[in-house]
N, C-alpha and C. Protein backbone atom coordinates (compact mmCIF):
# COMPACT_ATOMS: atom_id res chain seq x y z
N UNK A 1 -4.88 -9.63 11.15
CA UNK A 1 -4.85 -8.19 11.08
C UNK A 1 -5.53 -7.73 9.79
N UNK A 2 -6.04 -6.86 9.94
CA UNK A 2 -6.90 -6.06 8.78
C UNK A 2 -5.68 -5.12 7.86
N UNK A 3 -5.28 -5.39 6.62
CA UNK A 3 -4.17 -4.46 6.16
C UNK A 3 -5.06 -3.57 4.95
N UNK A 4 -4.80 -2.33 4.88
CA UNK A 4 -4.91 -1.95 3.74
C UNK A 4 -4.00 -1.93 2.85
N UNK A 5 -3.99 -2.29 1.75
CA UNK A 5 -2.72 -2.88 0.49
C UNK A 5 -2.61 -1.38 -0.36
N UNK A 6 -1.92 -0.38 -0.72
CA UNK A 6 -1.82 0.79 -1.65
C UNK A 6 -1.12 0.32 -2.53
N UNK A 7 -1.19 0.67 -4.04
CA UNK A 7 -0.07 0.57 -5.07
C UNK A 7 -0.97 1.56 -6.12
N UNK A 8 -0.08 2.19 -7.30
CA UNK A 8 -0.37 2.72 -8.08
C UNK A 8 -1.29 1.71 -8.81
N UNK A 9 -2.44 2.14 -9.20
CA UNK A 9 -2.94 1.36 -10.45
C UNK A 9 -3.39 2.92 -11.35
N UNK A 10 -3.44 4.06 -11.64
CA UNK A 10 -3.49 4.94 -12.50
C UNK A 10 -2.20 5.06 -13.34
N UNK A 11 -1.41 5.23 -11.93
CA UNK A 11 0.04 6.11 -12.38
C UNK A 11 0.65 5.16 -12.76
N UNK A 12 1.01 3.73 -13.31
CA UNK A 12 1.82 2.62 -13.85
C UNK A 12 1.57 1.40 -12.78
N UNK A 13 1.77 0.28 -13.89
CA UNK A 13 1.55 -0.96 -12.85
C UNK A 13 2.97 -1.48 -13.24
N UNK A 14 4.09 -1.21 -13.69
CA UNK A 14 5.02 -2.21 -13.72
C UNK A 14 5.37 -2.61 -12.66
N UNK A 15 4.99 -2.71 -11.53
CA UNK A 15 5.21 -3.44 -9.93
C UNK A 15 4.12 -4.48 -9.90
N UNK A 16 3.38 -4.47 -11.11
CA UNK A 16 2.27 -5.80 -10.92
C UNK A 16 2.69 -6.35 -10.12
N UNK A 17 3.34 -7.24 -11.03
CA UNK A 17 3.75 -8.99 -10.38
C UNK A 17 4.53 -8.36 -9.16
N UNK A 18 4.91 -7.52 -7.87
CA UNK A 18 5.64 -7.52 -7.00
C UNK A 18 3.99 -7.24 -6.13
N UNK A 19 3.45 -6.29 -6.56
CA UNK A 19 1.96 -6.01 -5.63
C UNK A 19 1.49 -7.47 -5.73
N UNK A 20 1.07 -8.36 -6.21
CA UNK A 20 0.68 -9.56 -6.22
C UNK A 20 1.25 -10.77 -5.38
N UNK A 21 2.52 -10.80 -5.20
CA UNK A 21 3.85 -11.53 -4.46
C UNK A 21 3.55 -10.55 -2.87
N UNK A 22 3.54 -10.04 -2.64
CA UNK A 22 3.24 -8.98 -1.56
C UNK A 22 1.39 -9.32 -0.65
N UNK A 23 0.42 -8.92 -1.61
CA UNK A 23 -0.43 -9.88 -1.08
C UNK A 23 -0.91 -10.87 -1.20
N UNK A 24 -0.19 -11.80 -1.81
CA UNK A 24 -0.41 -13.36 -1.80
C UNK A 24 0.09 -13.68 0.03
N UNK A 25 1.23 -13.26 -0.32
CA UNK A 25 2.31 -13.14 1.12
C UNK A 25 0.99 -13.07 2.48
N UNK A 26 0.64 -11.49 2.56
CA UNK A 26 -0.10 -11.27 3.51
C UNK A 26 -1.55 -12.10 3.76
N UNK A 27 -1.98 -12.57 2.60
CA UNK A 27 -3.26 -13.67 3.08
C UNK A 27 -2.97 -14.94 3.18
N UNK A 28 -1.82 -15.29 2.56
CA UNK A 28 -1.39 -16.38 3.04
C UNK A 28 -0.93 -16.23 4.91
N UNK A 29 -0.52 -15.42 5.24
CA UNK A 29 -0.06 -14.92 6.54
C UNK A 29 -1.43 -14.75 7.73
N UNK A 30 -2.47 -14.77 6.72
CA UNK A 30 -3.67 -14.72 7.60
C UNK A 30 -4.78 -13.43 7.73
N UNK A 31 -3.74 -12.64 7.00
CA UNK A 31 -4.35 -11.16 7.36
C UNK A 31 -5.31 -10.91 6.08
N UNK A 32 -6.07 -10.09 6.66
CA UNK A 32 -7.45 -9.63 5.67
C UNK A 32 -6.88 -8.84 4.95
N UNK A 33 -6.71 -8.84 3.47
CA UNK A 33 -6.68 -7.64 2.50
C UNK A 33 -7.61 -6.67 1.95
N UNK A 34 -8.99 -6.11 2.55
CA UNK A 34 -9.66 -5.62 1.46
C UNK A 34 -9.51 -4.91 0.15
N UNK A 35 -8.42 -4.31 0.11
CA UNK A 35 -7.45 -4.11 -1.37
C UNK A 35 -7.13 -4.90 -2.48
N UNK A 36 -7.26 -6.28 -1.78
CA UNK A 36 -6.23 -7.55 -2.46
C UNK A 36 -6.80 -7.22 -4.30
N UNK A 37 -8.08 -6.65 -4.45
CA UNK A 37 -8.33 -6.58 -5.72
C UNK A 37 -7.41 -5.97 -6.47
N UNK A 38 -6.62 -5.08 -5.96
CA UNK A 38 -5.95 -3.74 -6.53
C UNK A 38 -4.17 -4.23 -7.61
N UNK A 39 -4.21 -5.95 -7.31
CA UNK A 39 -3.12 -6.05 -7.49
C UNK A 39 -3.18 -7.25 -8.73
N UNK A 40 -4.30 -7.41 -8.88
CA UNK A 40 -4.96 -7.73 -10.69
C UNK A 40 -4.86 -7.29 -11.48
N UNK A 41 -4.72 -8.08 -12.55
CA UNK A 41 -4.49 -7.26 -13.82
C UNK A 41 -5.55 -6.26 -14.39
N UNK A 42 -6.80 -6.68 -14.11
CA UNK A 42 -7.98 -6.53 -14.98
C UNK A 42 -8.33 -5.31 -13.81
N UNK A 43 -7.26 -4.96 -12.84
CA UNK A 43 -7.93 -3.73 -11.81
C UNK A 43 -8.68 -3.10 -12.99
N UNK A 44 -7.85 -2.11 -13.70
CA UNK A 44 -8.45 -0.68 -14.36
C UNK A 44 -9.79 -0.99 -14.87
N UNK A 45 -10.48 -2.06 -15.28
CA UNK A 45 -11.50 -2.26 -15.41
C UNK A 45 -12.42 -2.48 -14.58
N UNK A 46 -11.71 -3.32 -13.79
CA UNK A 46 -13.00 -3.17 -12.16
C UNK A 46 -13.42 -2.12 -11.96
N UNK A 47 -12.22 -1.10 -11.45
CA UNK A 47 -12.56 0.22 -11.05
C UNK A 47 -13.11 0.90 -11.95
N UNK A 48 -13.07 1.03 -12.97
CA UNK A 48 -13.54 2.06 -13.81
C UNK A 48 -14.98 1.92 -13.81
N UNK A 49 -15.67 0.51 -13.50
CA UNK A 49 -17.19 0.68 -13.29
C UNK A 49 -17.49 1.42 -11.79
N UNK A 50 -17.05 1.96 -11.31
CA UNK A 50 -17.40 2.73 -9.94
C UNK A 50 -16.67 4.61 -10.18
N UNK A 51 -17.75 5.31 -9.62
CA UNK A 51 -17.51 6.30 -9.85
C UNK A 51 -16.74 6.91 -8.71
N UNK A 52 -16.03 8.20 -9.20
CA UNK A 52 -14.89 8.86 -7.91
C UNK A 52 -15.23 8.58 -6.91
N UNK A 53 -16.36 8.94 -6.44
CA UNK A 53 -17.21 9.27 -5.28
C UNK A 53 -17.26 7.93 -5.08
N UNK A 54 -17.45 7.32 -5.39
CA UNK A 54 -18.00 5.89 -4.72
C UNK A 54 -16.56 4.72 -4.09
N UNK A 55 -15.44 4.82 -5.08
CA UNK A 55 -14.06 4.98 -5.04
C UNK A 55 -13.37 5.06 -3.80
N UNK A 56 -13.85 6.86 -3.65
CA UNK A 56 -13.01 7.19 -2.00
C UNK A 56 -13.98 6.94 -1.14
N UNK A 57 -15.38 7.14 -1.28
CA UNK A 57 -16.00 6.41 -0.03
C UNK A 57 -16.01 4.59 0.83
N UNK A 58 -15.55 4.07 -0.53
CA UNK A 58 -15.27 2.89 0.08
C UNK A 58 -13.94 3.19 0.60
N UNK A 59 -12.78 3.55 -0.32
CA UNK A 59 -11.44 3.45 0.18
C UNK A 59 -10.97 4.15 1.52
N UNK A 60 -11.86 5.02 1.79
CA UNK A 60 -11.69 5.82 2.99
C UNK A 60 -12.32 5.13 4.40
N UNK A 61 -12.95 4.04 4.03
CA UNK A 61 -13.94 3.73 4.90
C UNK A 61 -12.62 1.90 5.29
N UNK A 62 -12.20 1.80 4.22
CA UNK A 62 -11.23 0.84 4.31
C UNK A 62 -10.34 1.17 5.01
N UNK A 63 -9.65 2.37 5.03
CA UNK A 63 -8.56 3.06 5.84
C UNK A 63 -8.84 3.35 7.28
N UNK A 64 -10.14 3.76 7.52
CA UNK A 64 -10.61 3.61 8.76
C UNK A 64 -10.84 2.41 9.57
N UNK A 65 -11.22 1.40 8.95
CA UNK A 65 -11.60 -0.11 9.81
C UNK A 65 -9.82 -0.69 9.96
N UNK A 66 -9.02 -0.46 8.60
CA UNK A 66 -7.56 -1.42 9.02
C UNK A 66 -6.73 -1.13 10.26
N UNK A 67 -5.92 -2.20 10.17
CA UNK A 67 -5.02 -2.00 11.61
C UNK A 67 -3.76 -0.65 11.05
N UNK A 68 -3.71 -1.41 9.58
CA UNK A 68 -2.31 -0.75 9.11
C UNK A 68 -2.33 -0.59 7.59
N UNK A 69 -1.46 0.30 7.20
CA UNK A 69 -1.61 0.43 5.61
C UNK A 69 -0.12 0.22 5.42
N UNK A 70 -0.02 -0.45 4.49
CA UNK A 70 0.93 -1.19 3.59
C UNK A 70 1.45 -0.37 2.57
N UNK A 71 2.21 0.81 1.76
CA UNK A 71 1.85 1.16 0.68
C UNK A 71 3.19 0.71 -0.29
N UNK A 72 3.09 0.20 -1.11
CA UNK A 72 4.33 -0.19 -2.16
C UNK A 72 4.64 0.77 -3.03
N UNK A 73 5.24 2.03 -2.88
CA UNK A 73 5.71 3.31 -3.52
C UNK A 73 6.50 3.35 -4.51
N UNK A 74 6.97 2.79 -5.22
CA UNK A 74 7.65 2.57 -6.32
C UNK A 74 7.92 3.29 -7.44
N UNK A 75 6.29 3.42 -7.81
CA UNK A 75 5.66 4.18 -8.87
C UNK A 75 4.91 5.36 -8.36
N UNK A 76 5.22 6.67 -8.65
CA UNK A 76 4.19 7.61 -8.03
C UNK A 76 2.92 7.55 -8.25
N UNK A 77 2.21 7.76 -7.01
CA UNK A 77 0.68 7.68 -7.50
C UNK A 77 -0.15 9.31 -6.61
N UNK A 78 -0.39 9.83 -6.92
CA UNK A 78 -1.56 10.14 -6.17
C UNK A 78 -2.43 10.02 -5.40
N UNK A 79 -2.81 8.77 -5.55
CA UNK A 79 -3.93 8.49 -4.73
C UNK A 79 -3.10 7.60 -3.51
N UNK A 80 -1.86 6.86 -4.23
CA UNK A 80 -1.42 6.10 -2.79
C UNK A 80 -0.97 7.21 -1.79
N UNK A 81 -0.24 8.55 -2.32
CA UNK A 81 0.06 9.63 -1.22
C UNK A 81 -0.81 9.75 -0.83
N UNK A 82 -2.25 9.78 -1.34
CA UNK A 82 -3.45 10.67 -0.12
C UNK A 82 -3.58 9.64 0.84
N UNK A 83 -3.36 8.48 0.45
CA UNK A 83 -4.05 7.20 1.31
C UNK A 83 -3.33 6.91 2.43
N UNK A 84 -1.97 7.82 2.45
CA UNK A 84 -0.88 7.35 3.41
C UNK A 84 -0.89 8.52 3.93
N UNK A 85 -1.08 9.86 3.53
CA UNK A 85 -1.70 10.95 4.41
C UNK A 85 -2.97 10.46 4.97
N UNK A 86 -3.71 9.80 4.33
CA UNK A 86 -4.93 9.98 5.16
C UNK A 86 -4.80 9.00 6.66
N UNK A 87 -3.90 8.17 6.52
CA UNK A 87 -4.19 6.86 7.45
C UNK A 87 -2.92 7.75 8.55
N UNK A 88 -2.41 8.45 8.18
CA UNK A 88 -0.83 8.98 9.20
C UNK A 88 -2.03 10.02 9.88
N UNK A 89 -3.08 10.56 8.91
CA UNK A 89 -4.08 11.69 10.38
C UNK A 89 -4.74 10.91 11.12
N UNK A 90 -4.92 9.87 10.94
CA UNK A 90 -5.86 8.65 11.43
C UNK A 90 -4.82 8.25 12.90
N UNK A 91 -3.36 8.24 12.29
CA UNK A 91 -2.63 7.78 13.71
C UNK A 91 -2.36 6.18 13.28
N UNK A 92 -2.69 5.75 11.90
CA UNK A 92 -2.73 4.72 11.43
C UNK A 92 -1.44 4.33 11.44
N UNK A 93 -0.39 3.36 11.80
CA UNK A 93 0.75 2.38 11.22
C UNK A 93 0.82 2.38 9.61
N UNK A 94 1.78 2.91 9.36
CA UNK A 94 1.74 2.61 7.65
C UNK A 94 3.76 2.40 7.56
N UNK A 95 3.54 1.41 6.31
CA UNK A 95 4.44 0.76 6.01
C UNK A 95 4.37 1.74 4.40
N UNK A 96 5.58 2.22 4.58
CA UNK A 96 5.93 2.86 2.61
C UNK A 96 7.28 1.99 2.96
N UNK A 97 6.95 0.89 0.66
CA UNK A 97 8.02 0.55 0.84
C UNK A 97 8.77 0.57 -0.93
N UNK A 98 9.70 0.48 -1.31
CA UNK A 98 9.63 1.14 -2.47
C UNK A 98 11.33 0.05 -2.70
N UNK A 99 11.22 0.12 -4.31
CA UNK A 99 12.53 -0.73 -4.94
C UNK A 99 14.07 0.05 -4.62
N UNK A 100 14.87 -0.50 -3.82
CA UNK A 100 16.31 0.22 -3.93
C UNK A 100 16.84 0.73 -5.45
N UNK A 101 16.88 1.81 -5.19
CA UNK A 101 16.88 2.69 -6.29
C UNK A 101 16.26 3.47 -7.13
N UNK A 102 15.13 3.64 -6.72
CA UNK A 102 14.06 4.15 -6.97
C UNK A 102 14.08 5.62 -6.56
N UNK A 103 13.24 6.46 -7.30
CA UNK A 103 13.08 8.12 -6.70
C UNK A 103 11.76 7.80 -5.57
N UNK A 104 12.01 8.28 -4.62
CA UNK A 104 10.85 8.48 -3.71
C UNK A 104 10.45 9.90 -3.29
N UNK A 105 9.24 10.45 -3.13
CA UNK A 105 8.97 11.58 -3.24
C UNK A 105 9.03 12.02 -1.55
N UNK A 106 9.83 13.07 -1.83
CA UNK A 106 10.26 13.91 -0.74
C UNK A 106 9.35 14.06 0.96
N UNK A 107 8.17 13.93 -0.07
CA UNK A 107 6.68 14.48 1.22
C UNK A 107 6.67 13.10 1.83
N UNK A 108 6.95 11.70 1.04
CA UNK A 108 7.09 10.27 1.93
C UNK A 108 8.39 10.45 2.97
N UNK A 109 9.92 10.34 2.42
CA UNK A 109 10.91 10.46 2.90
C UNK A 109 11.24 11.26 3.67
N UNK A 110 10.84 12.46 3.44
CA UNK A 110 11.18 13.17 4.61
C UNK A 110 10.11 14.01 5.93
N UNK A 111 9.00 12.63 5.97
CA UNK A 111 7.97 12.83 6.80
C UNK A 111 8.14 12.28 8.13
N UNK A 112 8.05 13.30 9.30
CA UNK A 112 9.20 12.74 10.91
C UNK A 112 7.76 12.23 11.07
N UNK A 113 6.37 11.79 10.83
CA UNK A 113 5.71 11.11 12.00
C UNK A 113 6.13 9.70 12.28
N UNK A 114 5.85 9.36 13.53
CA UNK A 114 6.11 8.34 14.16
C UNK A 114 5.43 6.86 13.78
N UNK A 115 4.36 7.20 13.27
CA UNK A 115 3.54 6.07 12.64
C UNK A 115 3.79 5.52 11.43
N UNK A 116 4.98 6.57 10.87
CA UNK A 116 5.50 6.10 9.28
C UNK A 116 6.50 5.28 9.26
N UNK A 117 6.72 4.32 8.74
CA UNK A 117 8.09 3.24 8.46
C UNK A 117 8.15 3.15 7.00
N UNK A 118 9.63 4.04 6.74
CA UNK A 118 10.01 3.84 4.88
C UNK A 118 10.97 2.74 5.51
N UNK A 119 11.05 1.74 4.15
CA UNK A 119 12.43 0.67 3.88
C UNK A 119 12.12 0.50 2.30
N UNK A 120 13.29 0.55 2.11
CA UNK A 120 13.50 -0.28 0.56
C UNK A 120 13.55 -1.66 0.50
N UNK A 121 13.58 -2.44 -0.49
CA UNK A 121 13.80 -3.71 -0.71
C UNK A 121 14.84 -3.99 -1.98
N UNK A 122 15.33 -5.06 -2.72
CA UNK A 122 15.73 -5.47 -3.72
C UNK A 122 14.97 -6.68 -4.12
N UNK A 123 14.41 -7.36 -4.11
CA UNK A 123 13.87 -8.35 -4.89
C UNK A 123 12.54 -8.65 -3.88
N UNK A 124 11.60 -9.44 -4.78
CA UNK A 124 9.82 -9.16 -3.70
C UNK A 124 10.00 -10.08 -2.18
N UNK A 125 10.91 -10.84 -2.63
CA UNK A 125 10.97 -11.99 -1.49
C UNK A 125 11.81 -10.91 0.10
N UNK A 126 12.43 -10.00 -0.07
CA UNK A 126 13.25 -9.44 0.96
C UNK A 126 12.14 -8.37 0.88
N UNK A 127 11.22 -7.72 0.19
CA UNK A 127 9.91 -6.89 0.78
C UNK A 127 8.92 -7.88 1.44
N UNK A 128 8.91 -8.58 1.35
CA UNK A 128 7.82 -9.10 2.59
C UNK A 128 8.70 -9.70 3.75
N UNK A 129 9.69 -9.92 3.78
CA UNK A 129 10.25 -10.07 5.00
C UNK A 129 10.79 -8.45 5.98
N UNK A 130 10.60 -7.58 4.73
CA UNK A 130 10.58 -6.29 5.31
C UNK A 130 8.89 -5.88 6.03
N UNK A 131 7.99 -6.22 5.14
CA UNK A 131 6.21 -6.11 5.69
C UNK A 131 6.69 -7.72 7.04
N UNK A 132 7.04 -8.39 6.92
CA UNK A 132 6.78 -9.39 7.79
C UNK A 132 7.22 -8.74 9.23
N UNK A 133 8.73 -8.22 9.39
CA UNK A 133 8.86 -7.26 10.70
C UNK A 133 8.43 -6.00 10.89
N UNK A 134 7.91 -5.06 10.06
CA UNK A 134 6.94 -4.36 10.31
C UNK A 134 5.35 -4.40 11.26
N UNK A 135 5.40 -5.49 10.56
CA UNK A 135 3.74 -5.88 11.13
C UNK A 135 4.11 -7.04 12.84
N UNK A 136 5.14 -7.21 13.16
CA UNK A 136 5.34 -8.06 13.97
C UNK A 136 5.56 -6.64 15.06
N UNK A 137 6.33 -5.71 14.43
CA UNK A 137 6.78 -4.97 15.44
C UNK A 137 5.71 -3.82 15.87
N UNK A 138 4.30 -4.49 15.72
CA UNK A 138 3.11 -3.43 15.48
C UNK A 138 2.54 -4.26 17.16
């Protein structure tokens, strides 16, 4: 399966090491990440050699080819909300999944489309067995 991977990399990375455990998980599982970059340390520097424009034209073009978007909500981001609006107009499967206990923003949680699946997790190993029946039940 083709996944698109979301996580904050502007708005805070302290979910590094859980975005990393997450798609190790999924390519080990077989599935294509084109994101998988996003969950490196050295992201902010990758990206920063590519301009806005160039940014959302790939990332939008990523959201269009995947089966499903993945997004690890934890940390607010901006850009992961547009990416999970954008793939829910698409009709896209998206997985928001975020740390028990965490604030989650209202426009995720209390969004009735049918293509959206929120779950929490407690530790990275019980979030990919949360992405593992997600994507089974796709």
């Amino acid at each position: 399966m083709n996944i698109y991977f979301a996580c904050s990399i502007t708005g805070g990375r302290e979910f590094e090491a859980v975005y990393q455990v997450m798609v190790h998980a999924l390519v080990k599982a077989g599935h294509e990440v084109p994101t998988a970059h996003l969950v490196e340390a050295d992201v902010g520097m990758r990206e920063a050699a590519l301009s806005p424009q160039e940014v959302y034209a790939r990332d939008t073009a990523w959201i269009r080819a995947c089966d499903a978007l993945i997004a690890e909500v934890s940390v607010p981001s901006h850009g992961v909300g547009y990416e999970i609006g954008f793939a829910l107009g698409m009709g896209k499967p998206v997985l928001a999944v975020y740390q028990e206990g965490r604030r989650l923003s209202k426009m995720i949680s209390g969004n009735p489309a049918s293509s959206l699946t929120v779950k929490t997790y407690h530790t990275p190993e019980e979030a990919i067995q949360v992405i593992e029946r997600f994507l089974s039940s796709l």
